[in-house]
PDB file of N, CA and C in Angstrom:
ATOM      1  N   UNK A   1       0.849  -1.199   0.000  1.00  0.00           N
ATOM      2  CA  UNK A   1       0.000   0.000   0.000  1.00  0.00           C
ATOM      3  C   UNK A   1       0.884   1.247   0.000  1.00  0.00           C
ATOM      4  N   UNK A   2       0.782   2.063  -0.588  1.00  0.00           N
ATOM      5  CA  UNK A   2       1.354   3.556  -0.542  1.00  0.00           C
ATOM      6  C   UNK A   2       0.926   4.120   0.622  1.00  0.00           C
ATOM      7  N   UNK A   3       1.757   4.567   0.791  1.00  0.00           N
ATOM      8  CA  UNK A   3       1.696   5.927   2.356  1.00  0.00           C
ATOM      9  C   UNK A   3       1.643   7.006   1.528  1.00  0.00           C
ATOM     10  N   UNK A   4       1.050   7.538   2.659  1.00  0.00           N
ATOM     11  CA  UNK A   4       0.954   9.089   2.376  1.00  0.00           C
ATOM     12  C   UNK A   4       2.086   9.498   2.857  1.00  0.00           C
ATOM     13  N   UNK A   5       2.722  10.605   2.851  1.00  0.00           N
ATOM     14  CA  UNK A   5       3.870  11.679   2.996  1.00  0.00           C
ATOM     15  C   UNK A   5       4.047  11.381   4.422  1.00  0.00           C
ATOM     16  N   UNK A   6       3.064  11.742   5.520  1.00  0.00           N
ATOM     17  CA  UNK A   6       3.355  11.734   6.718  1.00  0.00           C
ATOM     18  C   UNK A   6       3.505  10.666   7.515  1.00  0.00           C
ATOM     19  N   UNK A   7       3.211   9.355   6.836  1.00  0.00           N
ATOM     20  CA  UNK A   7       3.209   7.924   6.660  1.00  0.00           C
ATOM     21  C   UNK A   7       4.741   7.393   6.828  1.00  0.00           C
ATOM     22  N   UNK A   8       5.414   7.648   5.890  1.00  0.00           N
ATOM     23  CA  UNK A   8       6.578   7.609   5.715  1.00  0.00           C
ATOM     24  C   UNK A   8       7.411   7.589   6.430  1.00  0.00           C
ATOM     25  N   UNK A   9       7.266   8.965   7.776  1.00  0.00           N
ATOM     26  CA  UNK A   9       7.929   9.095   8.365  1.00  0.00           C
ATOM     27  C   UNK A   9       7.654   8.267   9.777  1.00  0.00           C
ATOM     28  N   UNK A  10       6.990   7.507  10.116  1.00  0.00           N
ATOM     29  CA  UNK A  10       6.141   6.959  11.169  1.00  0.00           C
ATOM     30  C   UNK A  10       7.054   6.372  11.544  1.00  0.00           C
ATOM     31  N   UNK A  11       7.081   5.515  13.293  1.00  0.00           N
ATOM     32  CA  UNK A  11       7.735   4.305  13.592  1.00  0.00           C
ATOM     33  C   UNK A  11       6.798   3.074  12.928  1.00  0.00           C
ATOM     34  N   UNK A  12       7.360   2.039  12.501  1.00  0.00           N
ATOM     35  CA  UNK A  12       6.325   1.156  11.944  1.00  0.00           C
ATOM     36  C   UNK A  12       7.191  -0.663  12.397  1.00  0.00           C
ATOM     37  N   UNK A  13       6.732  -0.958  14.276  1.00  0.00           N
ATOM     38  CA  UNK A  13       6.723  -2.192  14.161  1.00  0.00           C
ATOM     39  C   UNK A  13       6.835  -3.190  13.648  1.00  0.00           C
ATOM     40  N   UNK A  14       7.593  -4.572  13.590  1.00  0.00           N
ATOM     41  CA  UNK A  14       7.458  -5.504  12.402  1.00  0.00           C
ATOM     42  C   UNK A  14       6.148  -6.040  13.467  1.00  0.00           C
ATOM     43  N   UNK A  15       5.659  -5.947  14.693  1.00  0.00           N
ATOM     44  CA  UNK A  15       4.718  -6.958  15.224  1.00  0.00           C
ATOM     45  C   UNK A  15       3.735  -5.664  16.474  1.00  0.00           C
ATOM     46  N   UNK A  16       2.336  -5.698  16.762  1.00  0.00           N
ATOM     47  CA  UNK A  16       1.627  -5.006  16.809  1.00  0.00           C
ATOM     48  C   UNK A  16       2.250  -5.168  18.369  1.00  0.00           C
ATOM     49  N   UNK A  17       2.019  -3.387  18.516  1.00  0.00           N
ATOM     50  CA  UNK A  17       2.287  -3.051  20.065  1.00  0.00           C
ATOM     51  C   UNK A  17       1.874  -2.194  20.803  1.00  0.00           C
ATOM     52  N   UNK A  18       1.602  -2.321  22.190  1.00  0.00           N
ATOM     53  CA  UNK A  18       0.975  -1.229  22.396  1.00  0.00           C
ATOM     54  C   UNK A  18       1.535   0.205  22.945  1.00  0.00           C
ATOM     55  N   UNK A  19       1.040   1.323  22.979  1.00  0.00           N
ATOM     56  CA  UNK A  19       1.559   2.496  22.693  1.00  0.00           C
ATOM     57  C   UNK A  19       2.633   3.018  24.225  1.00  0.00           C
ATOM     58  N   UNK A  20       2.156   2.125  25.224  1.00  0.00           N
ATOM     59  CA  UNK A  20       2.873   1.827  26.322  1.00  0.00           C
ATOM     60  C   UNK A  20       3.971   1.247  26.628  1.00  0.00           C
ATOM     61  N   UNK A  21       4.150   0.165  25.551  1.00  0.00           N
ATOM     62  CA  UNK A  21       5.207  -0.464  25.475  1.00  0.00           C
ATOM     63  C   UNK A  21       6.620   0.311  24.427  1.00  0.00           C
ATOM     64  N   UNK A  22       6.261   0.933  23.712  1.00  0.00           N
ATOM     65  CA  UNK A  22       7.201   2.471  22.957  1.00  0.00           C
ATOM     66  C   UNK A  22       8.160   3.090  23.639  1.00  0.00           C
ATOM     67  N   UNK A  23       9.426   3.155  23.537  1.00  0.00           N
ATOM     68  CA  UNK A  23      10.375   3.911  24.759  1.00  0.00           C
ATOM     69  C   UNK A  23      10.013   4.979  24.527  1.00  0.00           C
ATOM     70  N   UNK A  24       9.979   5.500  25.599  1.00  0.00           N
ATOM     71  CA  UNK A  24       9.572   7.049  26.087  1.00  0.00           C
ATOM     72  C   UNK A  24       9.990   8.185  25.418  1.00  0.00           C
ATOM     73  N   UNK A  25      11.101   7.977  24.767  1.00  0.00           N
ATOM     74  CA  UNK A  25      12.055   9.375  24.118  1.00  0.00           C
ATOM     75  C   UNK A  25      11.212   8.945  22.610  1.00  0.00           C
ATOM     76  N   UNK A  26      10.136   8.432  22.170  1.00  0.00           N
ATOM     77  CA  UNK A  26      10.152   8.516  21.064  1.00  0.00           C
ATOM     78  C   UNK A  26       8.940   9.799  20.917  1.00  0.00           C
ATOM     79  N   UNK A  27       8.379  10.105  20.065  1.00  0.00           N
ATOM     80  CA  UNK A  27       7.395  11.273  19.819  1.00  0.00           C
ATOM     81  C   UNK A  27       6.166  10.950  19.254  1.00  0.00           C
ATOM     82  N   UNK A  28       4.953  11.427  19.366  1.00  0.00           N
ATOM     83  CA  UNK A  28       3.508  11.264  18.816  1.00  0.00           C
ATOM     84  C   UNK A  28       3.526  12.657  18.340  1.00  0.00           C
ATOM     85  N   UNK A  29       2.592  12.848  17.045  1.00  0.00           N
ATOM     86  CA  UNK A  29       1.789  14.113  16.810  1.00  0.00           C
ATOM     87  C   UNK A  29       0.029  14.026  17.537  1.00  0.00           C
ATOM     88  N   UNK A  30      -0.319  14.817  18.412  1.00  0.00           N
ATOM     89  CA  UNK A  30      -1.369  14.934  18.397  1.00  0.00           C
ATOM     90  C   UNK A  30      -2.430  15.752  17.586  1.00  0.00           C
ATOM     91  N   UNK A  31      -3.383  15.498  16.893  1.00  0.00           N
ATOM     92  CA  UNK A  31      -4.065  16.411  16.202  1.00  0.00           C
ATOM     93  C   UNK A  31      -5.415  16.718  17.272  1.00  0.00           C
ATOM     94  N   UNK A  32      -5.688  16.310  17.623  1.00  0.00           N
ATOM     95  CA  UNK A  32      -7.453  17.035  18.281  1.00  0.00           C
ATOM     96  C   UNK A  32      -7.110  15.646  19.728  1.00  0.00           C
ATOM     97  N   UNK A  33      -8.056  16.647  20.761  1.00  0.00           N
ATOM     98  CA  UNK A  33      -8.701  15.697  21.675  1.00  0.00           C
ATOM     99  C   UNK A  33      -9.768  15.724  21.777  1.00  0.00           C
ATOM    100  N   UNK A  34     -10.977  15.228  22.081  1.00  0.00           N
ATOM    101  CA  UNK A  34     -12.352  14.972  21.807  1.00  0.00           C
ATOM    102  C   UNK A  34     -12.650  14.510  23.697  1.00  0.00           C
ATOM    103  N   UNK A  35     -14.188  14.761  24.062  1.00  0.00           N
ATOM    104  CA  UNK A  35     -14.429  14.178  25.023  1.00  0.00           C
ATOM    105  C   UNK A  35     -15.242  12.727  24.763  1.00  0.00           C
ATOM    106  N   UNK A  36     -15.649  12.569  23.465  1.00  0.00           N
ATOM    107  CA  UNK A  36     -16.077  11.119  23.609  1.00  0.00           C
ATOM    108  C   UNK A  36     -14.932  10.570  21.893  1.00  0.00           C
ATOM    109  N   UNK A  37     -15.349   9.357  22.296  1.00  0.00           N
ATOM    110  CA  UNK A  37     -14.554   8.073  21.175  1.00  0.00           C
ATOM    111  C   UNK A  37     -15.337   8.819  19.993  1.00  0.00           C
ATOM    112  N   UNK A  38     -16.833   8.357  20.150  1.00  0.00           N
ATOM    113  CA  UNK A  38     -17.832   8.890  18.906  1.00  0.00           C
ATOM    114  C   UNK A  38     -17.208  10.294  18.383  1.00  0.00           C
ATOM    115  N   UNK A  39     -16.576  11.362  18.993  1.00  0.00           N
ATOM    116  CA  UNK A  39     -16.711  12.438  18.134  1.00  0.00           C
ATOM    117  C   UNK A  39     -15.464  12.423  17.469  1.00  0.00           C
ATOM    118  N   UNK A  40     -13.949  11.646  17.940  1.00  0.00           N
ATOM    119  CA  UNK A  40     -13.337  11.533  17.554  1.00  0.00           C
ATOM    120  C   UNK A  40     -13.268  10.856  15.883  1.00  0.00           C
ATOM    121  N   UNK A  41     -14.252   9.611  16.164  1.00  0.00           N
ATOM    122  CA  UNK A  41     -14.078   8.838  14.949  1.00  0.00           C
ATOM    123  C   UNK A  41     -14.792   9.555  13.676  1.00  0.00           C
ATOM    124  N   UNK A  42     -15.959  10.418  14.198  1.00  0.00           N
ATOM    125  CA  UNK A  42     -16.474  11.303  13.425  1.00  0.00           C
ATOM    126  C   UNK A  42     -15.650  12.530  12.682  1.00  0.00           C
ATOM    127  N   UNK A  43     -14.552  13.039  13.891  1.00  0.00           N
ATOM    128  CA  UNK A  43     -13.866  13.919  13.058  1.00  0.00           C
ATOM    129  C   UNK A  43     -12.523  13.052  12.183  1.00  0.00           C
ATOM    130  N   UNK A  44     -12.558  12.040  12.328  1.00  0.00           N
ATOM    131  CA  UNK A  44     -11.399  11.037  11.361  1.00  0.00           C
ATOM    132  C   UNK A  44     -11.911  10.643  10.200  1.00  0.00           C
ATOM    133  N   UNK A  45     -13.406   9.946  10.176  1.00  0.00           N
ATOM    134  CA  UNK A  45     -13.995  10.335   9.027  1.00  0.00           C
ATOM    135  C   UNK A  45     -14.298  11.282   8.198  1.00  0.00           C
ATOM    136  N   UNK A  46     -14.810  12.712   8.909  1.00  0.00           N
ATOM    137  CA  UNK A  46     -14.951  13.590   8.342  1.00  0.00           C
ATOM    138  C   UNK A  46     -13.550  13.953   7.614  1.00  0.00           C
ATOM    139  N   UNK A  47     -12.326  14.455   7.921  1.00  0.00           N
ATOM    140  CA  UNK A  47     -11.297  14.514   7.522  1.00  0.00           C
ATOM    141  C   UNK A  47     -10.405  13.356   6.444  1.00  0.00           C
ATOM    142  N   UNK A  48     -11.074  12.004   6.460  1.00  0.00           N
ATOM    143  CA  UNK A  48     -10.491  11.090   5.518  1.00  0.00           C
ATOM    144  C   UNK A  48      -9.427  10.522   5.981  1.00  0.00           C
ATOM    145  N   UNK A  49      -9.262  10.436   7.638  1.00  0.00           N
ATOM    146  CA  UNK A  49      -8.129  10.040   8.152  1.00  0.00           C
ATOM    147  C   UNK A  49      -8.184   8.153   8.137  1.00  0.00           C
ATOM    148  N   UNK A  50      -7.388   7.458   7.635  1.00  0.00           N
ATOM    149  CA  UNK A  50      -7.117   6.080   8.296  1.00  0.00           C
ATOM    150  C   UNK A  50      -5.730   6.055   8.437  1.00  0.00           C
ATOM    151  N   UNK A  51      -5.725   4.823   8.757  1.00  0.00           N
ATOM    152  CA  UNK A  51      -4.242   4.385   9.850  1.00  0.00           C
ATOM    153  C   UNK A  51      -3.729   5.927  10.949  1.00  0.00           C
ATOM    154  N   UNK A  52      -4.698   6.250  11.464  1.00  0.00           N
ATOM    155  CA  UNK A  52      -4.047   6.707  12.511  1.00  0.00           C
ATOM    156  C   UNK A  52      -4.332   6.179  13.767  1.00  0.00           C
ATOM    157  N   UNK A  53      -3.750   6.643  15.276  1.00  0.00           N
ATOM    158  CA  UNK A  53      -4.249   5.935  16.263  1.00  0.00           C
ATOM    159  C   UNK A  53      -5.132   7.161  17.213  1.00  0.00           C
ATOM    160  N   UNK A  54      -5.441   6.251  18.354  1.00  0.00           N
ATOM    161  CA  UNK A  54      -6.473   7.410  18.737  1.00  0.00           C
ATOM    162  C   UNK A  54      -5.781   6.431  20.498  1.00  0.00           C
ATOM    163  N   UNK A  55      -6.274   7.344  21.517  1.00  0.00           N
ATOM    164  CA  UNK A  55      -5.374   6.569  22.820  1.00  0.00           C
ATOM    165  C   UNK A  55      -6.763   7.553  23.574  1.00  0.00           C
ATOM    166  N   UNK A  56      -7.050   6.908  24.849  1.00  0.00           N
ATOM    167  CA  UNK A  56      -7.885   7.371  25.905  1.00  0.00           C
ATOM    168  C   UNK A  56      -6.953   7.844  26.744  1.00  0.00           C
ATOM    169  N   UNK A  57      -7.433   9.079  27.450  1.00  0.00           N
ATOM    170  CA  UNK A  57      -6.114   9.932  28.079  1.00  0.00           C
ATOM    171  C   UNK A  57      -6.883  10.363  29.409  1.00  0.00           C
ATOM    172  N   UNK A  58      -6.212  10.696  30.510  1.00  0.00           N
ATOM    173  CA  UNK A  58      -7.071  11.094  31.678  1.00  0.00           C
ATOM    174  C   UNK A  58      -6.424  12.878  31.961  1.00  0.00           C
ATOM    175  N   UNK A  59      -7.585  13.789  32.125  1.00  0.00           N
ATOM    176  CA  UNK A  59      -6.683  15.248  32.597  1.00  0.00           C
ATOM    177  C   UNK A  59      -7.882  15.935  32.767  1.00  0.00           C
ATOM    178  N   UNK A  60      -7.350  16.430  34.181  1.00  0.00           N
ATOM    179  CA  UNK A  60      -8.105  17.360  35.190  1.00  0.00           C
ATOM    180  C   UNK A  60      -9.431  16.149  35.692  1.00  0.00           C
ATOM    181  N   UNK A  61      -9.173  14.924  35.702  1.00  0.00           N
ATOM    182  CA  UNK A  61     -10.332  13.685  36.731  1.00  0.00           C
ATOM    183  C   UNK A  61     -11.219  13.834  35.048  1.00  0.00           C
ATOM    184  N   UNK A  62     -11.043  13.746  34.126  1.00  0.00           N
ATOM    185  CA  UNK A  62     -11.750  13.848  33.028  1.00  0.00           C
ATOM    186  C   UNK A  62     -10.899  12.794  31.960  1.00  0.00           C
ATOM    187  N   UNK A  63     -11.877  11.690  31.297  1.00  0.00           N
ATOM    188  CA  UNK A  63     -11.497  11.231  30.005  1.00  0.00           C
ATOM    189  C   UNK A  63     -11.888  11.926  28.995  1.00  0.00           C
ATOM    190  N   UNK A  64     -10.338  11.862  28.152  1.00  0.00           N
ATOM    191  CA  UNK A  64     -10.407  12.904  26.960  1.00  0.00           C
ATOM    192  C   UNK A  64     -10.259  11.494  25.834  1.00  0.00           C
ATOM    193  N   UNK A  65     -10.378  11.709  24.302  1.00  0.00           N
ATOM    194  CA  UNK A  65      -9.777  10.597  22.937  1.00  0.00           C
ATOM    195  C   UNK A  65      -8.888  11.488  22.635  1.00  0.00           C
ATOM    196  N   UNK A  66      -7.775  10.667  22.602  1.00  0.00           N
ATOM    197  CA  UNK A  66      -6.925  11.649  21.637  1.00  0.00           C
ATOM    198  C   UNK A  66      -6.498  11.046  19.994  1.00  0.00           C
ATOM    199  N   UNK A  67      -6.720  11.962  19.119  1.00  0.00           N
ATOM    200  CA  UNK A  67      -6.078  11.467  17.848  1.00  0.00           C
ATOM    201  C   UNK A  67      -4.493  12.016  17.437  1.00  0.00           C
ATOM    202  N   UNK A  68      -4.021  10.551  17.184  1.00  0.00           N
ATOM    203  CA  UNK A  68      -2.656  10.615  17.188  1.00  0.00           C
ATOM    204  C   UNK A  68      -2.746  10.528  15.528  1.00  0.00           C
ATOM    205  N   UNK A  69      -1.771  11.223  14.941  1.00  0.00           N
ATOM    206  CA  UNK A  69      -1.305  10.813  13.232  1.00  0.00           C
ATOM    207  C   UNK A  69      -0.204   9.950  13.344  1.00  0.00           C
ATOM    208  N   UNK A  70       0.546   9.565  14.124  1.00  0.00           N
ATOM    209  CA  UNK A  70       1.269   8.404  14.541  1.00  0.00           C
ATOM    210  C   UNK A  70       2.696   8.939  15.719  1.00  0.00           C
ATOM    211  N   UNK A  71       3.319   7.637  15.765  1.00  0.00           N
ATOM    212  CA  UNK A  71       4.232   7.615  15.957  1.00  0.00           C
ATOM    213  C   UNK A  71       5.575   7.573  15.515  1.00  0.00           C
ATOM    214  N   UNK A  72       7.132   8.860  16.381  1.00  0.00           N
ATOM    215  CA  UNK A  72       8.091   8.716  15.433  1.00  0.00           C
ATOM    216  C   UNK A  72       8.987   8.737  16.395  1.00  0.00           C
ATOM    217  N   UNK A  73      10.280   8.478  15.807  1.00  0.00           N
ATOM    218  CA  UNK A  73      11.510   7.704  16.728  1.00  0.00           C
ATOM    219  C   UNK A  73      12.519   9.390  16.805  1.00  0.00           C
ATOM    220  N   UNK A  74      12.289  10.082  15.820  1.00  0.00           N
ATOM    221  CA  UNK A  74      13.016  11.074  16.360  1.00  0.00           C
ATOM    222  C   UNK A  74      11.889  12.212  16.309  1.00  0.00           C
ATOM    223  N   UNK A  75      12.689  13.733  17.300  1.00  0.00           N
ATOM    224  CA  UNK A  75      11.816  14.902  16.804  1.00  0.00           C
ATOM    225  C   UNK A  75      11.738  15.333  15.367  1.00  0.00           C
ATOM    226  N   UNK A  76      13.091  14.586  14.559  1.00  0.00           N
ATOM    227  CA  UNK A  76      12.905  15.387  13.260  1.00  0.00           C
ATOM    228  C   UNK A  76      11.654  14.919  12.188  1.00  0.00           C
ATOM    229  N   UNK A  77      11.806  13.598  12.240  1.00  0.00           N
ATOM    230  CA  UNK A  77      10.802  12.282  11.923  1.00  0.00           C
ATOM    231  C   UNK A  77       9.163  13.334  11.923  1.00  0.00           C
ATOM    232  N   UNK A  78       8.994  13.434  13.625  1.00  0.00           N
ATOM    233  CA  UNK A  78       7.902  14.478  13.824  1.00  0.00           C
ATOM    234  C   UNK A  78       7.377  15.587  13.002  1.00  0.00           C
ATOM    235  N   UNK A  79       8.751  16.170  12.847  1.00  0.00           N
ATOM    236  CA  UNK A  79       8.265  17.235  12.395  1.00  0.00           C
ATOM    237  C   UNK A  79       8.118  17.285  11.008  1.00  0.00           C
ATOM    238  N   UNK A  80       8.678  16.466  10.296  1.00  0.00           N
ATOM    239  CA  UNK A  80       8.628  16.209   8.766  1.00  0.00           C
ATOM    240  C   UNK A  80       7.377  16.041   8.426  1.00  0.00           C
ATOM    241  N   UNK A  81       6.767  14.759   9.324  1.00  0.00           N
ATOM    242  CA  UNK A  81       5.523  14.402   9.366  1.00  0.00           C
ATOM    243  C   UNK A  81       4.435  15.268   9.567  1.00  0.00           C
ATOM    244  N   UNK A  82       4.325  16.303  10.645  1.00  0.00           N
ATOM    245  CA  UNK A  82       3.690  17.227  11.011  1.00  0.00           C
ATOM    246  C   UNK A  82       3.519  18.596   9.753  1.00  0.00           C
ATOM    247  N   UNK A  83       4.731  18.836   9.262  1.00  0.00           N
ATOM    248  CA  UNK A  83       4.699  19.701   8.214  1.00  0.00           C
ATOM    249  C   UNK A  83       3.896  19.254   6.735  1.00  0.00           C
ATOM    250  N   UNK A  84       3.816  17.421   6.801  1.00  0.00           N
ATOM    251  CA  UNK A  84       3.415  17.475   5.418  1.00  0.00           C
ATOM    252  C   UNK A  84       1.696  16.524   5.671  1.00  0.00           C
ATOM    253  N   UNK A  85       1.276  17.334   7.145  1.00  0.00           N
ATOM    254  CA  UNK A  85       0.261  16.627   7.305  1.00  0.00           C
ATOM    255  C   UNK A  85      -0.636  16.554   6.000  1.00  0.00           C
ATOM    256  N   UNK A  86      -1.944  16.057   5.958  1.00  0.00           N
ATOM    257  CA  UNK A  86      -3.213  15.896   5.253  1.00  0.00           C
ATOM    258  C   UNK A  86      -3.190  17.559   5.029  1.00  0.00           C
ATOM    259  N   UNK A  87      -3.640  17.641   3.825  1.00  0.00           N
ATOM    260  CA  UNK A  87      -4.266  18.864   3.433  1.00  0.00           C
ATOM    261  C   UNK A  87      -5.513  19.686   4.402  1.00  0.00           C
ATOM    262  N   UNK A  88      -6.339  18.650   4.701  1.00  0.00           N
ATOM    263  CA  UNK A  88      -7.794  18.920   5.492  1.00  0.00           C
ATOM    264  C   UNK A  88      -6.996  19.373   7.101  1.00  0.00           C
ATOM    265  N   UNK A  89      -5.958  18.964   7.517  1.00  0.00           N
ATOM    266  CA  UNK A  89      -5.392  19.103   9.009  1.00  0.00           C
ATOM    267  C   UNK A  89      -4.333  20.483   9.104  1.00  0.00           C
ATOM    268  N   UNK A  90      -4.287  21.048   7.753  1.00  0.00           N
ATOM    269  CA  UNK A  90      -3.069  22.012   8.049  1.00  0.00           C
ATOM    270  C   UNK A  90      -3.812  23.462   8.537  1.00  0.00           C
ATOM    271  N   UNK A  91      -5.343  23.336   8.650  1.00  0.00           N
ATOM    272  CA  UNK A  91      -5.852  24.352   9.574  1.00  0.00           C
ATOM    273  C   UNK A  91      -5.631  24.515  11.253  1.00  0.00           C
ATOM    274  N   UNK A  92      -5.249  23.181  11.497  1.00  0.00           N
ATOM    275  CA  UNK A  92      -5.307  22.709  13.247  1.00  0.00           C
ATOM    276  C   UNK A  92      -3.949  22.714  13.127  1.00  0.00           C
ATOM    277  N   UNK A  93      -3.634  23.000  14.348  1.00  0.00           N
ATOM    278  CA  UNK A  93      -1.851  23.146  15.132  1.00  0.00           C
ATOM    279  C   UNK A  93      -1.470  22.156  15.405  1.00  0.00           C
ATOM    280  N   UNK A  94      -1.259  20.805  15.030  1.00  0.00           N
ATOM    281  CA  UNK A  94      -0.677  19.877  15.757  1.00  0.00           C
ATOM    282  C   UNK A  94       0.519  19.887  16.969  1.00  0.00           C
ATOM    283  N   UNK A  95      -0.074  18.886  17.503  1.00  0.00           N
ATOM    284  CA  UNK A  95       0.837  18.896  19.018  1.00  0.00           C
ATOM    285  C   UNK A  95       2.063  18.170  19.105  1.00  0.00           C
ATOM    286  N   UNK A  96       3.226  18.040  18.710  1.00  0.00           N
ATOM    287  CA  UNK A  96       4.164  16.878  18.446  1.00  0.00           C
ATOM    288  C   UNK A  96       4.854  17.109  20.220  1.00  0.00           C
ATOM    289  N   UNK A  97       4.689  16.060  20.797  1.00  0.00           N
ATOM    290  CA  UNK A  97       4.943  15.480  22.230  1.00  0.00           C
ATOM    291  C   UNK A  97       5.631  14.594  22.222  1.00  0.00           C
ATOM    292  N   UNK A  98       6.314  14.468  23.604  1.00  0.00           N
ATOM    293  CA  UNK A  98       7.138  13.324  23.630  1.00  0.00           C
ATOM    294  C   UNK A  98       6.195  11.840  23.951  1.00  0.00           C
ATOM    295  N   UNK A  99       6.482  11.257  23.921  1.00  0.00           N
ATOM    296  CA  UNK A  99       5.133   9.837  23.928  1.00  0.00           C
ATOM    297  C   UNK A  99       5.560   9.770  25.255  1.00  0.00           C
ATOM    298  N   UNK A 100       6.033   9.536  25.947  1.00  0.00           N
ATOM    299  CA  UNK A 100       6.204   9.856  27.518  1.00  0.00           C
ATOM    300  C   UNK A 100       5.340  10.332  28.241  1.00  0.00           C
ATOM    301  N   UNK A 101       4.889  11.680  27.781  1.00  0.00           N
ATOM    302  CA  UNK A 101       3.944  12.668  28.176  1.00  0.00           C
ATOM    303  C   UNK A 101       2.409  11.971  27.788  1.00  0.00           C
ATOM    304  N   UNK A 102       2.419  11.264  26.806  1.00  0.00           N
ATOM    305  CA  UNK A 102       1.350  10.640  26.324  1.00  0.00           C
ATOM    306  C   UNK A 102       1.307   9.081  27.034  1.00  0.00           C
ATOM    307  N   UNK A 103       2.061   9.045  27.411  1.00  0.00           N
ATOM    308  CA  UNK A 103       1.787   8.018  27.769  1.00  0.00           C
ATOM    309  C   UNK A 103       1.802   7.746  29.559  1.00  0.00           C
ATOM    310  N   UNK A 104       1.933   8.798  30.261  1.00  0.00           N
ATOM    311  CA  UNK A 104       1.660   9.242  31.529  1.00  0.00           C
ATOM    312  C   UNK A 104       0.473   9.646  31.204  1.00  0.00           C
ATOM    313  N   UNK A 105      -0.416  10.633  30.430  1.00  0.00           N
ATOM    314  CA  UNK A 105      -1.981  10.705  30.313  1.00  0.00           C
ATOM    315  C   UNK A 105      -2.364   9.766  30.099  1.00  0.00           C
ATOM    316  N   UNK A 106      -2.236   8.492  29.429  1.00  0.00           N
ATOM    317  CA  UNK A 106      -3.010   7.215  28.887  1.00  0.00           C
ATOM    318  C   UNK A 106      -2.845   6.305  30.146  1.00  0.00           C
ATOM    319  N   UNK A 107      -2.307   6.721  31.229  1.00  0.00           N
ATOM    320  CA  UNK A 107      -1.613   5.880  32.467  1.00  0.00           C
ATOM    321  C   UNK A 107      -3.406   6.687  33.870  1.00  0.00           C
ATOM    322  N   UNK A 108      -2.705   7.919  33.481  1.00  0.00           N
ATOM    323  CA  UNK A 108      -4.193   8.884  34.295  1.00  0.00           C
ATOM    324  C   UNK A 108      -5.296   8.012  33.978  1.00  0.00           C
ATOM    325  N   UNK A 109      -5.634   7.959  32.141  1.00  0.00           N
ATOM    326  CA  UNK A 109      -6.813   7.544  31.960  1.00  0.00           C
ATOM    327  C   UNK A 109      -7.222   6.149  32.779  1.00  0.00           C
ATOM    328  N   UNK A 110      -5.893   5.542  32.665  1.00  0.00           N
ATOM    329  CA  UNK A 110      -6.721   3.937  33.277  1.00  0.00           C
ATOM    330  C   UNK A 110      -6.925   4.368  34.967  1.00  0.00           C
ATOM    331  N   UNK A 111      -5.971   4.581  35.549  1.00  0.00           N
ATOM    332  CA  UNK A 111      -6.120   4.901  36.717  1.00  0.00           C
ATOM    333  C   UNK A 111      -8.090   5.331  37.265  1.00  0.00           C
ATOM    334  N   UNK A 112      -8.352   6.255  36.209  1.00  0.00           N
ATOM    335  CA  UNK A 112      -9.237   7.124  36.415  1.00  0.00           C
ATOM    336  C   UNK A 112     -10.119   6.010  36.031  1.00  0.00           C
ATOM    337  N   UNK A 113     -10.407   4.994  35.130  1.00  0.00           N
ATOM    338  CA  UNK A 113     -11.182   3.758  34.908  1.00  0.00           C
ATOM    339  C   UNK A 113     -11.898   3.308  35.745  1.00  0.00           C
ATOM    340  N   UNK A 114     -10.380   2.758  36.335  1.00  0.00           N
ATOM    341  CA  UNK A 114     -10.364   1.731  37.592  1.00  0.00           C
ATOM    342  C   UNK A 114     -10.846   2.461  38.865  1.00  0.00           C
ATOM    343  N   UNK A 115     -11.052   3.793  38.853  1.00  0.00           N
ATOM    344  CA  UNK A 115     -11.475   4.210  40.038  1.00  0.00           C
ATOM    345  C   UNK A 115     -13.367   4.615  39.601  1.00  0.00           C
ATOM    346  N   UNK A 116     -13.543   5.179  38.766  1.00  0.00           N
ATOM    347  CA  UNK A 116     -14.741   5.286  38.239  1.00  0.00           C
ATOM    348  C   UNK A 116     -15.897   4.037  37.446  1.00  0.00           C
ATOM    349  N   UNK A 117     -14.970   3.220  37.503  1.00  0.00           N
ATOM    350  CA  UNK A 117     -16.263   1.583  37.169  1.00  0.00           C
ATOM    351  C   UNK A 117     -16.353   0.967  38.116  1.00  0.00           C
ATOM    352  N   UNK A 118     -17.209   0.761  38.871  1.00  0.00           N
ATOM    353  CA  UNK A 118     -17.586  -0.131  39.926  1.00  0.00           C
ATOM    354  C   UNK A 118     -17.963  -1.498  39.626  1.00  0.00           C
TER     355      UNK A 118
END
């Protein structure tokens, strides 16, 4: 399959993993956070987004979705990626973070789970 531009620059696993298991120094772009899954997947459709990821995040005692355009092993990787986002995304500021940071919110979110499902 062809990638798109920002594709290219991604980390890309030979075997599926989860976003927790990623060493910490590597980087995510975030594009939008959403308060439910539904509005997220709505704005991924609307925009024509696939293969990206999306991660449940916890901040301020609140679950947020976040949409990720992926993951990359360096900041430059990031930013290559970030610069040659989707046409439809170069209105929104993307967030390029360290996955660390993302992955201490995706750590909140469960926390916040496990305390809020009875």
């Amino acid at each position: 399959a062809d990638l798109h531009d920002w594709q290219q620059f991604g980390y890309r696993p030979t075997a599926s993993i989860a976003l927790g298991e990623l060493p910490a120094h590597f980087y995510a772009i975030q594009i939008v956070a959403m308060s439910s899954i539904e509005a997220l997947q709505s704005f991924a459709n609307e925009h024509h987004l696939s293969n990206v990821l999306a991660a449940r995040v916890g901040a301020n005692g609140k679950f947020f979705y976040v949409l990720l355009l992926g993951v990359y092993e360096t900041l430059s990787d990031a930013n290559a990626a970030a610069a040659s986002r989707p046409e439809s995304l170069m209105i929104i500021e993307p967030w390029v973070r360290k996955l660390g940071s993302l992955q201490d919110a995706i750590a909140r979110g469960d926390l916040l789970a496990d305390t809020t499902n009875y």
